[in-house]
C-alpha atoms as a PDB file:
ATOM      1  CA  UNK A   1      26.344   8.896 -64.750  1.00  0.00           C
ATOM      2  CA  UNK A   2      27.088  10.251 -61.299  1.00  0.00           C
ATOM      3  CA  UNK A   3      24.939  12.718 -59.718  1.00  0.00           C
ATOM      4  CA  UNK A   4      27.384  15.138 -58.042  1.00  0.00           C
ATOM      5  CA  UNK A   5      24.663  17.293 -57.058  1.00  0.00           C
ATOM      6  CA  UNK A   6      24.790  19.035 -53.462  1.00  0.00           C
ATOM      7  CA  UNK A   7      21.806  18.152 -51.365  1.00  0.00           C
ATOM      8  CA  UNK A   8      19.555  21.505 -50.566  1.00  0.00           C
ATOM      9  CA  UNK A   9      18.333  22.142 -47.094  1.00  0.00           C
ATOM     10  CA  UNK A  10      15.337  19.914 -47.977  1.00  0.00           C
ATOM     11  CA  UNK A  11      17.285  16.729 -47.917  1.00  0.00           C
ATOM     12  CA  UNK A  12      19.233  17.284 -45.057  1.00  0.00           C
ATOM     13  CA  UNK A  13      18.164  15.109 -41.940  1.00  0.00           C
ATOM     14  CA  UNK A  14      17.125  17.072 -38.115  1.00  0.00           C
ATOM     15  CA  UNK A  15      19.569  19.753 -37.147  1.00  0.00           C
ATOM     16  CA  UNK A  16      21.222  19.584 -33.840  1.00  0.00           C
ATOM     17  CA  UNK A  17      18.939  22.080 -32.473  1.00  0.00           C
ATOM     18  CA  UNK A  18      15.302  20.026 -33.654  1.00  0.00           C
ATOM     19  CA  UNK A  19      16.909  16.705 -31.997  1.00  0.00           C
ATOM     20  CA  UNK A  20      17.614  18.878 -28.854  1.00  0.00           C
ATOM     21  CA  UNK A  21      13.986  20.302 -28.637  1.00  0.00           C
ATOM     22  CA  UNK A  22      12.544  16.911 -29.088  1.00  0.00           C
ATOM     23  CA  UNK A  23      14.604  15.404 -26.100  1.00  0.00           C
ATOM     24  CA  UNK A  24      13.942  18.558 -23.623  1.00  0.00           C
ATOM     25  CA  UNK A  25       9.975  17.835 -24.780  1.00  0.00           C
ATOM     26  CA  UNK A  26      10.380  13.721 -24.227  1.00  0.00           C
ATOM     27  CA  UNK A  27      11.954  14.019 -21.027  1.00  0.00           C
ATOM     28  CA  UNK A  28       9.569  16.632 -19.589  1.00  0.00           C
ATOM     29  CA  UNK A  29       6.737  13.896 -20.200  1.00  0.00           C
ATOM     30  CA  UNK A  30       8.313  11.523 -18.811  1.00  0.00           C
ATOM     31  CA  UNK A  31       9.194  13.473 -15.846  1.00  0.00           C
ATOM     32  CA  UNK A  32       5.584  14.453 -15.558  1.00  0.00           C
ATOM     33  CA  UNK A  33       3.951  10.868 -16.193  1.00  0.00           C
ATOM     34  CA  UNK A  34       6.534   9.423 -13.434  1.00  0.00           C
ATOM     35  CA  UNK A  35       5.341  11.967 -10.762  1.00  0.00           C
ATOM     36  CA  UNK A  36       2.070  11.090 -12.026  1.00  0.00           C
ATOM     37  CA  UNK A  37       2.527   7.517 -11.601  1.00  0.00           C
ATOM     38  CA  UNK A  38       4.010   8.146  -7.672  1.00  0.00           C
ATOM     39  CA  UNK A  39       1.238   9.746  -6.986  1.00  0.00           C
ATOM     40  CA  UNK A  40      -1.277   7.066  -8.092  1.00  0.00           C
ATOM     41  CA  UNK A  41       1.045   4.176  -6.470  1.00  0.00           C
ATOM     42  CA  UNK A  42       1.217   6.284  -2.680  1.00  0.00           C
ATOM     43  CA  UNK A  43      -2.376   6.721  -3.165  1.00  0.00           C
ATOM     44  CA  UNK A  44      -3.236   3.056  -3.947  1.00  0.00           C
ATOM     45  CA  UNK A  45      -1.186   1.839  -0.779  1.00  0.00           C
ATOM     46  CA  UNK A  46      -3.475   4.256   1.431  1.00  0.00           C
ATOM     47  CA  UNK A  47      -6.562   2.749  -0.241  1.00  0.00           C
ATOM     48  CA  UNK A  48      -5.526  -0.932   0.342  1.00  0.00           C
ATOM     49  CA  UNK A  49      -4.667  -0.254   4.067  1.00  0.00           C
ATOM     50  CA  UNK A  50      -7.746   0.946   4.957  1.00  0.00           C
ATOM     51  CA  UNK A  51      -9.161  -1.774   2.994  1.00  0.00           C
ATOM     52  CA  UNK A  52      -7.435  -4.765   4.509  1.00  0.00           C
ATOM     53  CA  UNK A  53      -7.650  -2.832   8.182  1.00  0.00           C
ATOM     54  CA  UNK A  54     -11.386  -3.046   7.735  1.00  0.00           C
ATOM     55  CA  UNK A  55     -11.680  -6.670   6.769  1.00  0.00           C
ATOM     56  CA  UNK A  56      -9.580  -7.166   9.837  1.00  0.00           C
ATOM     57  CA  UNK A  57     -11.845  -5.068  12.056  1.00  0.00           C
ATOM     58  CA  UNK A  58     -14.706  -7.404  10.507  1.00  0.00           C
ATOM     59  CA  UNK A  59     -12.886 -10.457  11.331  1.00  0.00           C
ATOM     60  CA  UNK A  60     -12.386  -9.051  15.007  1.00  0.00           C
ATOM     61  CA  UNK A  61     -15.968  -8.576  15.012  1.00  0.00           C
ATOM     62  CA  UNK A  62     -16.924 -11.914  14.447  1.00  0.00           C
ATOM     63  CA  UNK A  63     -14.582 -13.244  16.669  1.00  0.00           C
ATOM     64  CA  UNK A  64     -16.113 -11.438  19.827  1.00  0.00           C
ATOM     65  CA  UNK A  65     -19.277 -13.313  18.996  1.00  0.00           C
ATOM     66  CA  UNK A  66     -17.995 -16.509  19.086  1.00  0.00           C
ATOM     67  CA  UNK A  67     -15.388 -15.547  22.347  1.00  0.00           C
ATOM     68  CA  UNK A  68     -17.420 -12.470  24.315  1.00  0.00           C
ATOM     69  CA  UNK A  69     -14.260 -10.329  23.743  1.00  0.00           C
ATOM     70  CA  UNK A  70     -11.556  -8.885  21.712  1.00  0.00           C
ATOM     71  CA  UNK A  71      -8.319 -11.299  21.505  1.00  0.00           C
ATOM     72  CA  UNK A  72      -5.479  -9.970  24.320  1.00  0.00           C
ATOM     73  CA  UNK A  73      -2.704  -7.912  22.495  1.00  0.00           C
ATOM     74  CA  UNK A  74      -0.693 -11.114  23.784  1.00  0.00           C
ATOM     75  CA  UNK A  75      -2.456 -13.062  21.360  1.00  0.00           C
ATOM     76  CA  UNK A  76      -2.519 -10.884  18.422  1.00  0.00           C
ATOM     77  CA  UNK A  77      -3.934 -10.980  15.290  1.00  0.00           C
ATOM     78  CA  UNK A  78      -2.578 -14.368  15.047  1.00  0.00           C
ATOM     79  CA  UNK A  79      -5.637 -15.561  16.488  1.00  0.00           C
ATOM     80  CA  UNK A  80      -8.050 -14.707  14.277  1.00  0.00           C
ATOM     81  CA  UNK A  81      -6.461 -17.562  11.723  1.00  0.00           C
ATOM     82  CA  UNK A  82      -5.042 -19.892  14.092  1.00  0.00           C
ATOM     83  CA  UNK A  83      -7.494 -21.806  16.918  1.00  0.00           C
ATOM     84  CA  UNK A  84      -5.988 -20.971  20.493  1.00  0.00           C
ATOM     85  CA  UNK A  85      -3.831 -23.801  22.407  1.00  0.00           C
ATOM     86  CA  UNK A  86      -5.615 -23.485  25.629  1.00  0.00           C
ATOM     87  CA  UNK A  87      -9.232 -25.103  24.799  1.00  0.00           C
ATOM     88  CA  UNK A  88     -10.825 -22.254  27.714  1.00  0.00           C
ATOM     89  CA  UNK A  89     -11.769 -19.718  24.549  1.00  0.00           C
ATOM     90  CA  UNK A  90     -14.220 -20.982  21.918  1.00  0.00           C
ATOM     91  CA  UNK A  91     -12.923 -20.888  18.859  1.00  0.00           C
ATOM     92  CA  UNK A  92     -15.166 -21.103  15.021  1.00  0.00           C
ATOM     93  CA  UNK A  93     -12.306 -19.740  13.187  1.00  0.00           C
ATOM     94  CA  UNK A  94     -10.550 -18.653  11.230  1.00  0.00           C
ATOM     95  CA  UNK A  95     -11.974 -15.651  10.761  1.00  0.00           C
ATOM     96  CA  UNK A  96     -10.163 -14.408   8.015  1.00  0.00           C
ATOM     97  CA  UNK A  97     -10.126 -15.727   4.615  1.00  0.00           C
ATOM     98  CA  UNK A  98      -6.342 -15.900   3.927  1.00  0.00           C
ATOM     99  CA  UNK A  99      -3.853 -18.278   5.666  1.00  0.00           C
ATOM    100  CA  UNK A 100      -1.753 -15.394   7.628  1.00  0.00           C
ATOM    101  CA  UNK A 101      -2.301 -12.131   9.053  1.00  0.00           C
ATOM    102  CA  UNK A 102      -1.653  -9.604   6.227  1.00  0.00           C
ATOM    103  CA  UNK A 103       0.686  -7.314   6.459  1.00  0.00           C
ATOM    104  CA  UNK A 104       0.080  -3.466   5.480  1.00  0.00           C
ATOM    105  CA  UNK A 105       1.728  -2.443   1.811  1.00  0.00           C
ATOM    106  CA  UNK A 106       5.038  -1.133   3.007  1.00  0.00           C
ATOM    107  CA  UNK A 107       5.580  -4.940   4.556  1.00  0.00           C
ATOM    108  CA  UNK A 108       4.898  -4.172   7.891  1.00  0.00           C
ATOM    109  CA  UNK A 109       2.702  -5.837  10.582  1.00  0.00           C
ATOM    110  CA  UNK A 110       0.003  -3.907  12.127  1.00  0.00           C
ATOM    111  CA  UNK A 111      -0.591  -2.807  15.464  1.00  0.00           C
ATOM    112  CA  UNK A 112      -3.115  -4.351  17.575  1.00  0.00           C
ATOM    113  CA  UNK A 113      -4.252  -2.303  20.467  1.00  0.00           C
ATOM    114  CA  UNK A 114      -7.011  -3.190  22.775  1.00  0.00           C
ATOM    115  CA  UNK A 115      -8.604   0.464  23.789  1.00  0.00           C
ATOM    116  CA  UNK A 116     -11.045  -0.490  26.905  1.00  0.00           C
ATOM    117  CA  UNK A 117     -13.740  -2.290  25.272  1.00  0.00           C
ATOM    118  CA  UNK A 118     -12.808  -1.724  21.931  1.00  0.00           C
ATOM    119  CA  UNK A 119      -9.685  -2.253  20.054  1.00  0.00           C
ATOM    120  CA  UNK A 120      -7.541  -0.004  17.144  1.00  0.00           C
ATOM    121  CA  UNK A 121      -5.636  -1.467  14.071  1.00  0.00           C
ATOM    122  CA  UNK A 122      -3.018   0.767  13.348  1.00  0.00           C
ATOM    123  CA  UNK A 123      -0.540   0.589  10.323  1.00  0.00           C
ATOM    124  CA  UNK A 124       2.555   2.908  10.451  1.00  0.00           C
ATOM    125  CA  UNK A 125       2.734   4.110   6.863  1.00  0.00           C
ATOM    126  CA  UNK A 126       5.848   4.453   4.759  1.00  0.00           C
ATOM    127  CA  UNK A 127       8.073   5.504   7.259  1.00  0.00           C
ATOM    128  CA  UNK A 128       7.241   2.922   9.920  1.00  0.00           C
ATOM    129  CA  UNK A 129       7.215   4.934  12.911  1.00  0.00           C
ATOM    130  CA  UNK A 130       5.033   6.695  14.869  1.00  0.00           C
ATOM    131  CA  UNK A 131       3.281   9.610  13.615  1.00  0.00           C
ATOM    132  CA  UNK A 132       4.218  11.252  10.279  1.00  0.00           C
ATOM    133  CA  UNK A 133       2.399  13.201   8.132  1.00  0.00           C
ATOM    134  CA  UNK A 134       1.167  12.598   3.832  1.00  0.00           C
ATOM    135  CA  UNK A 135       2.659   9.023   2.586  1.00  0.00           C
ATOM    136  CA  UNK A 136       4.017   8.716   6.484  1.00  0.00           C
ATOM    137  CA  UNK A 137       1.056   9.168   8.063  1.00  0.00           C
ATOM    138  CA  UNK A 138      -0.568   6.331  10.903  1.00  0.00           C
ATOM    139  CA  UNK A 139      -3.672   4.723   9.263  1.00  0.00           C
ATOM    140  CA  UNK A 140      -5.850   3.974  12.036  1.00  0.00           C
ATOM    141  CA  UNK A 141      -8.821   2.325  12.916  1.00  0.00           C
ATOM    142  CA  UNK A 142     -11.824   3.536  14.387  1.00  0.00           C
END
């Protein structure tokens, strides 16, 4: 026997309006958890700059114990994992752990500036220029 029956509003599936309300509400989150998620990211790069600009400034450290001063901004950073050509500069290196210089997290070198007797590590944020402000901000040393 068929069942010509007419389904009642129970048996219906999601009106166009309940599928519609469910999207708006899915894509809000998702908007939300991505700015979220930014945020965090920006935030993390910050954090790891100053961390790797201080194991840097550590490395510089020991270096002037070895050498009596800072590395010339000639010789960079470079010096801190490579031994120098001329033999005049005593050298117990390297003084950091990895096998380059690292780079800040927006792929960028950083700036090594000798300050009288002291130096400053400098890494131009996002934007890689000069100044800035938030995300594009200069993290600096000391």
């Amino acid at each position: 026997m068929i069942n010509n029956k007419q389904p009642t509003r129970d048996e219906h599936g999601f009106t166009l309006v309940e599928l519609l309300v469910v999207l708006t509400i899915l894509s809000l989150l998702t908007g939300l958890v991505t700015v979220q998620a930014i945020s965090y990211l920006e935030s993390s790069k910050i954090s790891t700059t100053k961390s790797q600009i201080a194991n840097i400034a550590t490395a510089l450290d020991l270096y002037i114990l070895d050498a009596g001063k800072y590395p010339t901004e000639d010789q960079g950073l470079t010096i801190l994992i490579e031994a120098p050509t001329d033999s005049t500069s005593p050298w117990n290196g390297p003084y950091l752990a990895s096998k380059t210089v690292p780079k800040d997290p927006w792929g960028s070198d950083y700036v090594y500036k000798i300050t009288g007797r002291s130096f400053q590590l400098m890494s131009l944020g996002a934007d890689k220029v000069p100044g800035g402000e938030d995300d594009d901000a200069d993290i600096v040393s000391r």
